[in-house]
Each structure stands twice: as structure tokens, then as C-alpha cells.
PDB file of N, CA and C in Angstrom:
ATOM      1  N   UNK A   1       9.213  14.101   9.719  1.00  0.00           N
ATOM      2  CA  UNK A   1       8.584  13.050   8.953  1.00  0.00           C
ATOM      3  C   UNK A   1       7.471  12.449   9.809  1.00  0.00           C
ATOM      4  N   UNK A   2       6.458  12.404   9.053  1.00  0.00           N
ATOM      5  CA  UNK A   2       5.408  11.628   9.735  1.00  0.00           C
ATOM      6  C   UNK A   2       4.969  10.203   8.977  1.00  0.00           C
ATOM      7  N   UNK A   3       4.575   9.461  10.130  1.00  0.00           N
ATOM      8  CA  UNK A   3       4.199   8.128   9.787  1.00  0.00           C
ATOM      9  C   UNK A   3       2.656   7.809  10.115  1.00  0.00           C
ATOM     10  N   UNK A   4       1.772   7.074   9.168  1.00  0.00           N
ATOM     11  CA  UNK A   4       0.332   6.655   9.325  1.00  0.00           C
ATOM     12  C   UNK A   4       0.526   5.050   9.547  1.00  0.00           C
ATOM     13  N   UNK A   5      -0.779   4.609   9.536  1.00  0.00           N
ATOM     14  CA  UNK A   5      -1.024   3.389   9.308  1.00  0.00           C
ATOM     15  C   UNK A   5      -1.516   2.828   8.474  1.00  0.00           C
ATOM     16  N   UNK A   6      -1.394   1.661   7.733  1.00  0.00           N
ATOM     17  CA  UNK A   6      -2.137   1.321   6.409  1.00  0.00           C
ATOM     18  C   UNK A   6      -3.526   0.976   6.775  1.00  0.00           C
ATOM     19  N   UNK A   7      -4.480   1.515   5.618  1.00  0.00           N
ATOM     20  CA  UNK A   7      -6.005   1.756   5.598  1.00  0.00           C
ATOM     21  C   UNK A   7      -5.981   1.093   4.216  1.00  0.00           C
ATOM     22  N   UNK A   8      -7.151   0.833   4.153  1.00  0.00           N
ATOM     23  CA  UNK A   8      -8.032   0.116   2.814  1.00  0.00           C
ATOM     24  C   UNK A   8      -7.740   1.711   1.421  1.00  0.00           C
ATOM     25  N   UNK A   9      -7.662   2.881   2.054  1.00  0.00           N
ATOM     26  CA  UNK A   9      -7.688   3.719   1.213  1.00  0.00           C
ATOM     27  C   UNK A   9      -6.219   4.290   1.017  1.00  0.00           C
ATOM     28  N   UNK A  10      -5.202   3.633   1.988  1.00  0.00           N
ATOM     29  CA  UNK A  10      -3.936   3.550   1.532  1.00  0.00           C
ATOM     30  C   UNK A  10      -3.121   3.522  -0.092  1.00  0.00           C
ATOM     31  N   UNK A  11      -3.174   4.176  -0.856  1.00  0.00           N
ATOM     32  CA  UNK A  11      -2.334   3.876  -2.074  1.00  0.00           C
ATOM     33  C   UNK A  11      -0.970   3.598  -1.961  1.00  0.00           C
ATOM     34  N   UNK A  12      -0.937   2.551  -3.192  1.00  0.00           N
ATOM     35  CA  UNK A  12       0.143   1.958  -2.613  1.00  0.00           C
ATOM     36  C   UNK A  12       1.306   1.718  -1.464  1.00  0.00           C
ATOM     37  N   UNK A  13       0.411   1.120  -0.916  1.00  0.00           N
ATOM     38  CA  UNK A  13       0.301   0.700   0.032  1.00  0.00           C
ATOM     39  C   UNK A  13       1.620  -1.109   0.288  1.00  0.00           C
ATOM     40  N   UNK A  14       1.896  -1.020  -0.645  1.00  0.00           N
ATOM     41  CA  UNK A  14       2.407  -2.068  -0.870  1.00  0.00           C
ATOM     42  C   UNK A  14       4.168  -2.181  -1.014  1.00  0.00           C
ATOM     43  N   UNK A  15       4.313  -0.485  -1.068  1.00  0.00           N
ATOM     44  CA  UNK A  15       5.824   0.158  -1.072  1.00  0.00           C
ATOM     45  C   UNK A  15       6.061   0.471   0.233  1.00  0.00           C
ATOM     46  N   UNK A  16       4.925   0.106   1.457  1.00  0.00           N
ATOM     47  CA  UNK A  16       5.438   0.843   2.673  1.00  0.00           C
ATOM     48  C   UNK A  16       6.558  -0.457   3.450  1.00  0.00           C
ATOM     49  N   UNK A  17       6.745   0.033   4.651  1.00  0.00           N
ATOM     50  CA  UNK A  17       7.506  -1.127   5.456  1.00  0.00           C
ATOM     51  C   UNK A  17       6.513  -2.292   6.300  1.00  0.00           C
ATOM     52  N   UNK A  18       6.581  -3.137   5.133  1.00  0.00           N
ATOM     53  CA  UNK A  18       6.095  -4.237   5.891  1.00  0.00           C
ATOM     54  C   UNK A  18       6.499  -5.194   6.241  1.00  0.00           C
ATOM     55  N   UNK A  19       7.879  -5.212   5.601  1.00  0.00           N
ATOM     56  CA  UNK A  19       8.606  -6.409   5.939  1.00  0.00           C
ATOM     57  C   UNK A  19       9.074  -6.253   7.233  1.00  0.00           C
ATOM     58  N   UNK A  20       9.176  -7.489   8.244  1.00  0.00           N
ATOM     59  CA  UNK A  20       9.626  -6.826   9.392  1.00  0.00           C
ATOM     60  C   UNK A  20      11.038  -8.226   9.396  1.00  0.00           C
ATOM     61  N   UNK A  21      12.266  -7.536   9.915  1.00  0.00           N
ATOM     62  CA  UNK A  21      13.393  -8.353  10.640  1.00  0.00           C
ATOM     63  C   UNK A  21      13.718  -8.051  11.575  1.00  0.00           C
ATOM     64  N   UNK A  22      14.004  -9.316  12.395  1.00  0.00           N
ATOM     65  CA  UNK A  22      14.242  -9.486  13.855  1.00  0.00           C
ATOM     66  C   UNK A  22      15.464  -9.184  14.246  1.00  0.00           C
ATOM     67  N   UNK A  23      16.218  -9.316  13.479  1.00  0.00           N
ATOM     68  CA  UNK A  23      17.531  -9.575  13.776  1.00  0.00           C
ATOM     69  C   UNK A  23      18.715  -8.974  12.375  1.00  0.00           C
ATOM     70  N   UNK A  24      19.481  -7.869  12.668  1.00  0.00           N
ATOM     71  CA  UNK A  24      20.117  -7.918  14.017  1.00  0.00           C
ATOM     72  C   UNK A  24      19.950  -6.559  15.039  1.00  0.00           C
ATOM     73  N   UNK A  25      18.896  -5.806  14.396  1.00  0.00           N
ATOM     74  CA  UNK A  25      18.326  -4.693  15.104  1.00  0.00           C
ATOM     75  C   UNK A  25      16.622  -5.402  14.726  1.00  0.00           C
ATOM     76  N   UNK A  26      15.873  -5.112  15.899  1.00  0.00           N
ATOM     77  CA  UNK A  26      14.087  -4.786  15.364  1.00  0.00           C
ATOM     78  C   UNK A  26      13.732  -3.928  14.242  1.00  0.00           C
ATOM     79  N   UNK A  27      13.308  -4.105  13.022  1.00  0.00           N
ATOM     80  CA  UNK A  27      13.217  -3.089  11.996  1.00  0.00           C
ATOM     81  C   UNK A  27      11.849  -3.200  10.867  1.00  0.00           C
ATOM     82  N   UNK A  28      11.547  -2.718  10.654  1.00  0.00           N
ATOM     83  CA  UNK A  28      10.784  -2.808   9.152  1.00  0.00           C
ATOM     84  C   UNK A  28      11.216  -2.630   8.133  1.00  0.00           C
ATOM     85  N   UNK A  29      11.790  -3.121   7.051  1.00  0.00           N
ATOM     86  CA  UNK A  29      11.916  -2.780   5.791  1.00  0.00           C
ATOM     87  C   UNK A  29      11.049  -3.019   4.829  1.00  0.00           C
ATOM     88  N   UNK A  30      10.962  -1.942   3.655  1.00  0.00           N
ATOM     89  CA  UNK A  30      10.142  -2.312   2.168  1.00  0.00           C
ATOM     90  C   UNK A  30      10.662  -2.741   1.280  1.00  0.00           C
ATOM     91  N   UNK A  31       9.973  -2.571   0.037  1.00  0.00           N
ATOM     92  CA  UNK A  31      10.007  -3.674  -0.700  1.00  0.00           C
ATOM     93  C   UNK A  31      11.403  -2.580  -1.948  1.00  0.00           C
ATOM     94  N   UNK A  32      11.034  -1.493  -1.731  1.00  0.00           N
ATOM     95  CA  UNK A  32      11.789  -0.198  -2.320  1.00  0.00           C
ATOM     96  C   UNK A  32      13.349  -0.422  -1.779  1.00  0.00           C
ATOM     97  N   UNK A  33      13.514  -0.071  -0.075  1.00  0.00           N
ATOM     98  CA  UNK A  33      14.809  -0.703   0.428  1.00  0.00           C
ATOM     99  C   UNK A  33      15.384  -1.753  -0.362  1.00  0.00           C
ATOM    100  N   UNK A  34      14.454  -2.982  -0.618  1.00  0.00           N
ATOM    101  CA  UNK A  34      15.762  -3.999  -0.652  1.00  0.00           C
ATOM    102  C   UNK A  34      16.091  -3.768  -2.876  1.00  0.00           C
ATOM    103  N   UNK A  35      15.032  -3.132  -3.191  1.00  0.00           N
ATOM    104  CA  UNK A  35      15.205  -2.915  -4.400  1.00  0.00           C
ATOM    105  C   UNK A  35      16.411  -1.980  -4.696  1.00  0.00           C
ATOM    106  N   UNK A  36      16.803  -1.029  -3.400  1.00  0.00           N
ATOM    107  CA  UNK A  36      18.163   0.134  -3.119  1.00  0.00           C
ATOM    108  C   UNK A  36      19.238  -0.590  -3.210  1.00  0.00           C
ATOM    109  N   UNK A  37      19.303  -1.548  -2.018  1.00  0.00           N
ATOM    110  CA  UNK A  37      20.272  -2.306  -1.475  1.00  0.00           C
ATOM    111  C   UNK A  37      20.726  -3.136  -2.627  1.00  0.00           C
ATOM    112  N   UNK A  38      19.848  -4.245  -3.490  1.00  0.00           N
ATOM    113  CA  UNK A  38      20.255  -4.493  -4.556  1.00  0.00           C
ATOM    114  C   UNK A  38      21.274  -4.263  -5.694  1.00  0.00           C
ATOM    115  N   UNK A  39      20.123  -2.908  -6.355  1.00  0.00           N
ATOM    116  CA  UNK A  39      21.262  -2.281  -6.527  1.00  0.00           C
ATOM    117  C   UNK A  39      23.031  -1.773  -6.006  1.00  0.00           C
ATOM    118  N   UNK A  40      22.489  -0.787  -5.254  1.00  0.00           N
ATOM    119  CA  UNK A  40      23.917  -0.497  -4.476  1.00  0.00           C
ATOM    120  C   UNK A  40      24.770  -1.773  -4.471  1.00  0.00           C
ATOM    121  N   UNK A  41      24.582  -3.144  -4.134  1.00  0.00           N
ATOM    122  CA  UNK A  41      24.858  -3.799  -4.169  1.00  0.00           C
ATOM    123  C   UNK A  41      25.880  -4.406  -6.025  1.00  0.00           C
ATOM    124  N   UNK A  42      24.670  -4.545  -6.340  1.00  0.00           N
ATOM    125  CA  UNK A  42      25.431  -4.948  -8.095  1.00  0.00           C
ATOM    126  C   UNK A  42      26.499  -3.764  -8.519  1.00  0.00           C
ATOM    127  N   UNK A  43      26.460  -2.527  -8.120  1.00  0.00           N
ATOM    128  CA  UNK A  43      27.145  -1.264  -8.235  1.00  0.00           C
ATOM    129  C   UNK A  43      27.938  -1.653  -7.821  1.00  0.00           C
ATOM    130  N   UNK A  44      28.487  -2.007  -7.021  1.00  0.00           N
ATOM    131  CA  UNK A  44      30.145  -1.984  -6.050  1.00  0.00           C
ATOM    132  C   UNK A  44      30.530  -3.260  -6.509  1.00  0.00           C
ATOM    133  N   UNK A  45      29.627  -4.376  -7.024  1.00  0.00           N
ATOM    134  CA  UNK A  45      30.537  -5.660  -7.606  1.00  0.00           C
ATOM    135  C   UNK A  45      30.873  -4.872  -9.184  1.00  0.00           C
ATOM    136  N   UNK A  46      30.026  -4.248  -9.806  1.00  0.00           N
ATOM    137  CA  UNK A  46      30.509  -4.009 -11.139  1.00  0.00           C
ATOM    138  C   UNK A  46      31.898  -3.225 -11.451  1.00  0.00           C
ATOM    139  N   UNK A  47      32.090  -2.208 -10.061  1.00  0.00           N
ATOM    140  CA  UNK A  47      33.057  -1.299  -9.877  1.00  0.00           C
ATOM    141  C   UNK A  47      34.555  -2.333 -10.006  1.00  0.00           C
ATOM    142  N   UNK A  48      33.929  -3.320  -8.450  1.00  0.00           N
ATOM    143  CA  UNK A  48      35.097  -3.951  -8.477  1.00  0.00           C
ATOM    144  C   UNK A  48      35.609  -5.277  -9.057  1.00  0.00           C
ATOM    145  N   UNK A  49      34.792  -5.815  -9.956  1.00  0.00           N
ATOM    146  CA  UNK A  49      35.032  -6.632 -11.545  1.00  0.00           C
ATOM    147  C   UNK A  49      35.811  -6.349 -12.399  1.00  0.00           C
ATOM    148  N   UNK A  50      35.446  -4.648 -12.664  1.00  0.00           N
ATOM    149  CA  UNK A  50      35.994  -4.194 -13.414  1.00  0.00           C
ATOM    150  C   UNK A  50      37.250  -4.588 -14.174  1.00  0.00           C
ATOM    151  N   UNK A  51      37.698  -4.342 -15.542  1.00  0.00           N
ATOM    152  CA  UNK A  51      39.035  -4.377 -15.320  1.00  0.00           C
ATOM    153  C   UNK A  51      39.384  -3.190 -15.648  1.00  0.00           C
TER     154      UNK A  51
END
């Protein structure tokens, strides 16, 4: 896998990792990740709601 840097001619450009957290590892995340995590997230409460 290769990684660039964002340029003016970047397309969407706006799905890459820009979010950055400090803590509790140094990381970048996007905007796609936390849209995963979300999910995955509502998934395992719906599982375990269930009746």
C-alpha cells in the first residue's frame, strides 16, 4: 500500500486521514473509519437488544 499527500488536485480528498488522535496510540483517522466504527458499533447493540 502506498500513501501520498493531499494536493489541491487530490479528489476527495476529504475521505483521507485527517483526523489526528493523540491518545491512546499517535494515529490518524477518517471520516470513513468512524462512519465503520459507528456502525459496527449500532450492530452489536442491535444483536444484543435483541430479544
Amino acid at each position: 500500500m502506498s500513501y501520498t499527500f493531499i494536493t489541491d488536485k487530490t479528489p476527495l480528498w476529504f475521505l483521507a486521514d485527517i483526523i489526528y488522535l493523540p491518545w491512546p496510540k499517535e494515529q490518524f483517522i477518517s471520516i470513513g473509519d468512524i462512519i465503520i466504527l459507528l456502525g459496527v458499533f449500532l450492530l452489536i447493540q442491535n444483536i444484543t437488544l435483541a430479544e
